[in-house]
Protein backbone atom coordinates (compact mmCIF):
# COMPACT_ATOMS: atom_id res chain seq x y z
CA UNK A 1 21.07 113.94 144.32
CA UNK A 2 19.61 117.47 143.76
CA UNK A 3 17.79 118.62 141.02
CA UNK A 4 19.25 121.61 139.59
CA UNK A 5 18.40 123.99 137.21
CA UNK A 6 21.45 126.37 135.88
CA UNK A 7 20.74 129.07 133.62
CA UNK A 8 23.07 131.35 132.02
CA UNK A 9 25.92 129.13 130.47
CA UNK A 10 28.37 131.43 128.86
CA UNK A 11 32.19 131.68 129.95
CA UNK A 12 31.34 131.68 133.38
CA UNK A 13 28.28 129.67 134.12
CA UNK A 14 29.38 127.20 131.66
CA UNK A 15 32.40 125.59 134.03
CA UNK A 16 30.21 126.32 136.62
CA UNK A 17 27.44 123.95 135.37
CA UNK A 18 30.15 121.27 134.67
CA UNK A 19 31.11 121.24 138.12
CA UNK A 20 27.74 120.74 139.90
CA UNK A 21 26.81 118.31 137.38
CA UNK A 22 29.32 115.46 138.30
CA UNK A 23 27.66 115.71 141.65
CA UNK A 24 23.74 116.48 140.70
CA UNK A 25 20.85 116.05 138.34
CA UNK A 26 21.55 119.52 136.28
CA UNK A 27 19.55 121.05 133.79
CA UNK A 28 21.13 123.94 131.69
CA UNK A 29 19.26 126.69 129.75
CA UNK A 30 20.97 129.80 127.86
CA UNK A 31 20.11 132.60 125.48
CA UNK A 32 22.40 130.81 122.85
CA UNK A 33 21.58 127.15 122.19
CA UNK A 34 24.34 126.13 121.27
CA UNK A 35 26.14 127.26 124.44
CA UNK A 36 24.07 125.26 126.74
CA UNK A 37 24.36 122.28 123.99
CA UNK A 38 27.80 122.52 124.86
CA UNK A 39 27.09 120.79 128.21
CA UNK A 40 24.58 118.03 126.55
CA UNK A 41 27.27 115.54 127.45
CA UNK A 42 26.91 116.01 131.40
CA UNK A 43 23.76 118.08 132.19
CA UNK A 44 20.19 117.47 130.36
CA UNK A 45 19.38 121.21 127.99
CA UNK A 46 16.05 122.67 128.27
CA UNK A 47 14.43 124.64 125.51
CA UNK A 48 13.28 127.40 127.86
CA UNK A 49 14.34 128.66 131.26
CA UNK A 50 11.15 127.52 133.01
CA UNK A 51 11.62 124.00 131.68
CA UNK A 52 14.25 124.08 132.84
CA UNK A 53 13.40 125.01 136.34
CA UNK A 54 10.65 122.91 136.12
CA UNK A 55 10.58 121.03 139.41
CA UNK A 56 14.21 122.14 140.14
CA UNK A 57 14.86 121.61 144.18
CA UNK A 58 18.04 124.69 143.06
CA UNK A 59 17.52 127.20 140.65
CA UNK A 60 21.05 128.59 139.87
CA UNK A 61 20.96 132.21 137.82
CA UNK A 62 23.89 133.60 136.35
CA UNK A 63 22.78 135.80 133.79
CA UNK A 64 23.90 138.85 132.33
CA UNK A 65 22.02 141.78 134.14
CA UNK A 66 19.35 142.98 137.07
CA UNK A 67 16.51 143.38 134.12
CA UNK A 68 17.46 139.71 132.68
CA UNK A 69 17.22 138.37 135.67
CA UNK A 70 14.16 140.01 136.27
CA UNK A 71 12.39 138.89 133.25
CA UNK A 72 13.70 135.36 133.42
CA UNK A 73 13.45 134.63 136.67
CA UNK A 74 9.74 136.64 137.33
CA UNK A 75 8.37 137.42 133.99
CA UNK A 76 9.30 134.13 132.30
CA UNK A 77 7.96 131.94 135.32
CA UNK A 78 11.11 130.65 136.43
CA UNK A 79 11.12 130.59 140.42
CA UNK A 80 6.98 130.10 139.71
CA UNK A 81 8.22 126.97 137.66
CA UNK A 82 10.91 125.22 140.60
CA UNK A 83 9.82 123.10 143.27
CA UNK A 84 7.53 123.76 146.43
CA UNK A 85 10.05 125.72 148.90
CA UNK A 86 12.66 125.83 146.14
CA UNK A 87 15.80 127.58 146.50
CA UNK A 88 16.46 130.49 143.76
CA UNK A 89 20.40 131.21 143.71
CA UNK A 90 21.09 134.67 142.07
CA UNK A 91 24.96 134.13 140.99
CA UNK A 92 24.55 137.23 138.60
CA UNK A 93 25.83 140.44 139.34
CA UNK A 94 23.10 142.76 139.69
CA UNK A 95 22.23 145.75 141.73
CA UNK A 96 21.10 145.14 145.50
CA UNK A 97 17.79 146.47 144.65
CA UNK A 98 17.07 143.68 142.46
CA UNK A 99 17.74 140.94 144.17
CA UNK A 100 15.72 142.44 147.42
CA UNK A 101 12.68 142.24 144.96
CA UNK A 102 13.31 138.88 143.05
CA UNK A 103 13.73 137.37 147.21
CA UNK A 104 10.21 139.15 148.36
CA UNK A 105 8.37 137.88 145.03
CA UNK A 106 10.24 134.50 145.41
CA UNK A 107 8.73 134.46 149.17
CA UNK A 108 5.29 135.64 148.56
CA UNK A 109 5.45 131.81 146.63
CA UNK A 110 6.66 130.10 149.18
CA UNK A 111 10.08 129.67 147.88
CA UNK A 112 13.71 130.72 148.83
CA UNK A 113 16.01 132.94 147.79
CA UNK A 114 19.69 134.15 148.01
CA UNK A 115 21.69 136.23 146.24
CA UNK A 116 25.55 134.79 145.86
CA UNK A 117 27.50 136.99 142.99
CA UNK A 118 31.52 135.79 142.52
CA UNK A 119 34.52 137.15 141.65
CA UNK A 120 37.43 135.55 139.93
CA UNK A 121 36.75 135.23 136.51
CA UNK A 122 36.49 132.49 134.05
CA UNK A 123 40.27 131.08 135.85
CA UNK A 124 38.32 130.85 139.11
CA UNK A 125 35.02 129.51 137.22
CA UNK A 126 37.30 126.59 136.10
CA UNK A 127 39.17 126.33 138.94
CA UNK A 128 36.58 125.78 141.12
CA UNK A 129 38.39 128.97 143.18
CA UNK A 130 35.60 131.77 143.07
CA UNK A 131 35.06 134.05 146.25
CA UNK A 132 31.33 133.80 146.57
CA UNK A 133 29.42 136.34 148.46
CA UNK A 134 26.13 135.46 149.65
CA UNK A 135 23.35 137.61 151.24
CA UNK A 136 20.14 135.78 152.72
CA UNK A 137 19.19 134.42 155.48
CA UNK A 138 21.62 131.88 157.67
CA UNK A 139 19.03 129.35 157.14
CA UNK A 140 19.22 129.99 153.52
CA UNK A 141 22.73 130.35 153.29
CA UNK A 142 23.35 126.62 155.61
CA UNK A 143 21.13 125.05 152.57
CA UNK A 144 23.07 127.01 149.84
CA UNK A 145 26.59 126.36 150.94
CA UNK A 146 27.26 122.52 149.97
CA UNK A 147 26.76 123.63 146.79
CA UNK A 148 28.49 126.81 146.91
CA UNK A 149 31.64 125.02 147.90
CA UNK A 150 31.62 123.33 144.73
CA UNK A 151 32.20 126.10 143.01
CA UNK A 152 35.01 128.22 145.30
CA UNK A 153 34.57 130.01 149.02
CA UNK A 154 31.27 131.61 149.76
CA UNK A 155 30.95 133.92 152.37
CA UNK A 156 27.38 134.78 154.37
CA UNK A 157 27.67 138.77 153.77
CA UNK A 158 24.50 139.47 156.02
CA UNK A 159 20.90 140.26 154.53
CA UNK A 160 19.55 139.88 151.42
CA UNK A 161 21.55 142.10 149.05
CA UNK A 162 24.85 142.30 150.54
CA UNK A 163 26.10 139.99 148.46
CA UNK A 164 25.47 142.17 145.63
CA UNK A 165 26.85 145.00 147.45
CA UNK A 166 29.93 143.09 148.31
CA UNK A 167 30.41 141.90 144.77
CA UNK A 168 30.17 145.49 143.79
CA UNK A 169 32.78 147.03 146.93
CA UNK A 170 34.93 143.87 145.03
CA UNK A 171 34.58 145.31 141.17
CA UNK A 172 35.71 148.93 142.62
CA UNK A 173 38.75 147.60 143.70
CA UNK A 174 39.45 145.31 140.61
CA UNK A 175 38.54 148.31 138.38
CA UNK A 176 40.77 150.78 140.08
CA UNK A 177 43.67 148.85 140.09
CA UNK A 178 43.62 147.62 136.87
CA UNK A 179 43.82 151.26 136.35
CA UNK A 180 46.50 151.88 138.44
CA UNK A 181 48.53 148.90 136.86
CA UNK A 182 47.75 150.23 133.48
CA UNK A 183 48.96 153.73 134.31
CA UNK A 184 51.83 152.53 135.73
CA UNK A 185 52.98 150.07 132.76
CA UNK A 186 51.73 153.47 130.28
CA UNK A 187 54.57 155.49 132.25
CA UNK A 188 57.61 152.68 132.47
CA UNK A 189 57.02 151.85 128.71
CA UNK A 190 57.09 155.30 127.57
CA UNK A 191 60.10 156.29 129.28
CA UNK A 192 62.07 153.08 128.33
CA UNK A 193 61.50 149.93 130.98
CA UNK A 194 60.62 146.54 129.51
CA UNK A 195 56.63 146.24 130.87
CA UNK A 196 57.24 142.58 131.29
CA UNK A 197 60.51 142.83 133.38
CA UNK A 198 58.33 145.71 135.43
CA UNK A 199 56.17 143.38 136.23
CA UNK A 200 58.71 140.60 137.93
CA UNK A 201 60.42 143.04 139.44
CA UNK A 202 56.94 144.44 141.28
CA UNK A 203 56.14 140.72 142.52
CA UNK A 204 56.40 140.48 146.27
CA UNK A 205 56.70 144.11 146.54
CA UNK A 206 53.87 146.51 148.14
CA UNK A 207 52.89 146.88 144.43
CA UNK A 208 52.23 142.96 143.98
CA UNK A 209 48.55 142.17 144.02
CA UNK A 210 46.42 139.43 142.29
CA UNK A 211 45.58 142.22 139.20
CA UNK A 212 49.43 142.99 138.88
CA UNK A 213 49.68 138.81 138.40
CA UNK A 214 47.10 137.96 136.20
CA UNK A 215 46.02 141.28 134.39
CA UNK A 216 48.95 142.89 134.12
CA UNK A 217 50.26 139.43 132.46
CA UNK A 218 47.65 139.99 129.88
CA UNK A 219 48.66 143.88 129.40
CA UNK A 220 52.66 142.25 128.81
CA UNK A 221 51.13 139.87 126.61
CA UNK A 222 48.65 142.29 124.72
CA UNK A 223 46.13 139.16 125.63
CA UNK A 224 42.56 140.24 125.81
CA UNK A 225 40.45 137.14 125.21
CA UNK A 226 37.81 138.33 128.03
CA UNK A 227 38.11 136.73 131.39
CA UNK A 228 35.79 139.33 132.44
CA UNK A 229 34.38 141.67 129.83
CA UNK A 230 34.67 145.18 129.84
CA UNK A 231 31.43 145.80 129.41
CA UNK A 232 30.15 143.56 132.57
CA UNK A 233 32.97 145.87 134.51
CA UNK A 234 31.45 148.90 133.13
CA UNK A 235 27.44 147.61 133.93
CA UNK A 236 29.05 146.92 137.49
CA UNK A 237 30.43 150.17 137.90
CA UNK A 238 27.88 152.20 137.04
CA UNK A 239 25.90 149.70 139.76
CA UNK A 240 28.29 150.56 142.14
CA UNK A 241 27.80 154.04 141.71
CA UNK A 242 24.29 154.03 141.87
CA UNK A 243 24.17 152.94 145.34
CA UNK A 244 26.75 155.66 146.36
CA UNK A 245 24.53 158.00 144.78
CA UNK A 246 21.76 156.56 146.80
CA UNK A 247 24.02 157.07 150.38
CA UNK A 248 25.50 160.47 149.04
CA UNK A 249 28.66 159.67 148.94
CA UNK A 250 31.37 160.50 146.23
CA UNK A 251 34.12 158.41 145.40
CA UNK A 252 37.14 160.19 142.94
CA UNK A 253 38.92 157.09 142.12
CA UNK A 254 36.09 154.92 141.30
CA UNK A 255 34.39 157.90 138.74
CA UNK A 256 37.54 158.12 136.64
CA UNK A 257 37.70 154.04 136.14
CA UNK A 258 33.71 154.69 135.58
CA UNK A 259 34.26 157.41 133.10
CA UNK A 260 37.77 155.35 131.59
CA UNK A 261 35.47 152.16 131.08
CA UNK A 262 32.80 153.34 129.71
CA UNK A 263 34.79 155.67 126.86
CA UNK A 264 36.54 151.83 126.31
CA UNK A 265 33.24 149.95 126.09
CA UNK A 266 31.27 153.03 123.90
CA UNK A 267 33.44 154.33 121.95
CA UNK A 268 36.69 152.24 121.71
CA UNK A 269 35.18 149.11 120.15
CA UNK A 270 36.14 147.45 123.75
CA UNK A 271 33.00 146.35 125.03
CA UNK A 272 33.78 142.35 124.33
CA UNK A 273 37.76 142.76 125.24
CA UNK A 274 38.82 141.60 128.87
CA UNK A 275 38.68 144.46 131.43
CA UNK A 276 42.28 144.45 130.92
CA UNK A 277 42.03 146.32 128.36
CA UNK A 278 41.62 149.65 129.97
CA UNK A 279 45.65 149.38 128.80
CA UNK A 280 44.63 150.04 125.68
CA UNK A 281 42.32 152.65 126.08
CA UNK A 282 45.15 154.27 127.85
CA UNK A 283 47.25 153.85 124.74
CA UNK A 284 44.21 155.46 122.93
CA UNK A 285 43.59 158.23 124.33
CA UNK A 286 47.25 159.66 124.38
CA UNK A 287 48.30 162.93 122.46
């Protein structure tokens, strides 16, 4: 059984650190108490990250940001804190840059390191469905997978980093096309279609994707109990176009969902609301 350390236990690491701990020894540690108290039935809670990584064979991030996980994983002592040759799993979604850093300091101690960001939401969190995209070395990535598999379908990307860069190619897409399904519902309702007979009638069409199904279900509903928050879309974004910056390139679509998200998550009370909601900023911002 291996000793595991999970930290980061909100609406996504939470089912995650129910899963691996009907398998292994799992200690949980998050920012809230009483959200890592909410797996004191199945996992053991730690007062502080690097008790909680204390010894740890797996350390398993999946915290908010790149600077969190810097100063939690580095500053705090966590990958200092796991077990000789250790294996640090990054989970978060965090620019490329980071994780490239958090692997060389995680070396220079002799451990390992890989970064592994998802996609899915909390319904693939629970579901034990998330894509997983994983950057490391094969080695690393052979000693990462049985537990990776627990949680959904991870993918070896290449080297370290490009499975942050993957994760972010993924939250382009996502973003954009809740976008497009937003603008498209914004135009049918005003000039007189039923959204949620839209909707069924776009299913199996060249329309139908996995956003039309499950976002634009929450846009029908007006449901926008976050899944994913629109502020983690907007932090990802901005990620995103940070490395495009970095490569020169400029990309139209993904500047307007940049520029739509973050007038949602700043100044439209949206920050907490499911990413979703870019259907009602649309509504908002309409003369």
């Amino acid at each position: 059984m291996t000793k595991i350390a999970f930290l980061g236990t909100g609406l996504m690491g939470g089912p995650m650190a129910r899963h691996l701990a009907k398998i292994h020894q799992v200690t949980v540690w998050n920012r809230s108490t009483e959200k890592a108290q909410a797996l004191s039935d199945v996992a053991k809670v730690a007062t502080s990250a690097a008790e909680a990584a204390n010894g740890a064979d797996v350390v398993v991030s999946m915290l908010i940001d790149g600077p969190t996980s810097t100063a939690i994983l580095k500053d705090e002592g966590v990958i200092e804190a796991a077990a000789p040759g250790a294996l640090i799993i990054n989970m978060a979604s965090v620019e490329p840059d980071c994780d490239r850093a958090l692997e060389a300091y995680a070396k220079s101690l002799g451990k390992r390191f890989v970064d592994a960001p998802v996609s899915g939401g909390v319904k693939g969190a629970n579901e034990q469905t998330l894509s997983i995209f994983v950057g490391g070395s094969q080695d690393d990535f052979t000693a990462a997978k049985p537990l990776l598999e627990v949680l959904g379908r991870p993918t070896h990307m290449g080297a370290i980093g490009t499975g942050q860069t993957a994760k972010l190619a993924n939250q382009l897409i996502v973003a954009i096309t809740i976008g497009a399904v937003a603008e498209a519902f914004t135009l049918a309702e005003a000039a007189g279609c039923n959204i949620g007979t839209l909707r069924g009638a776009l299913r199996g069409g060249f329309a139908d994707s996995r956003i039309l199904d499950l976002h634009g279900a929450r846009m029908v509903e007006g449901n926008f109990v976050p899944g994913g928050r629109s502020v983690a879309q907007l932090k990802d974004l901005n990620n995103a176009l940070n490395v495009a910056k970095e490569h020169k390139l400029t990309l139209p679509l993904s500047g307007q969902a940049q520029a739509g998200f973050d007038d949602l998550v700043n100044n439209k009370d949206g920050a907490e609301l499911d990413h979703a909601a870019y259907f009602l900023w649309l509504k908002q911002i309409q003369n």
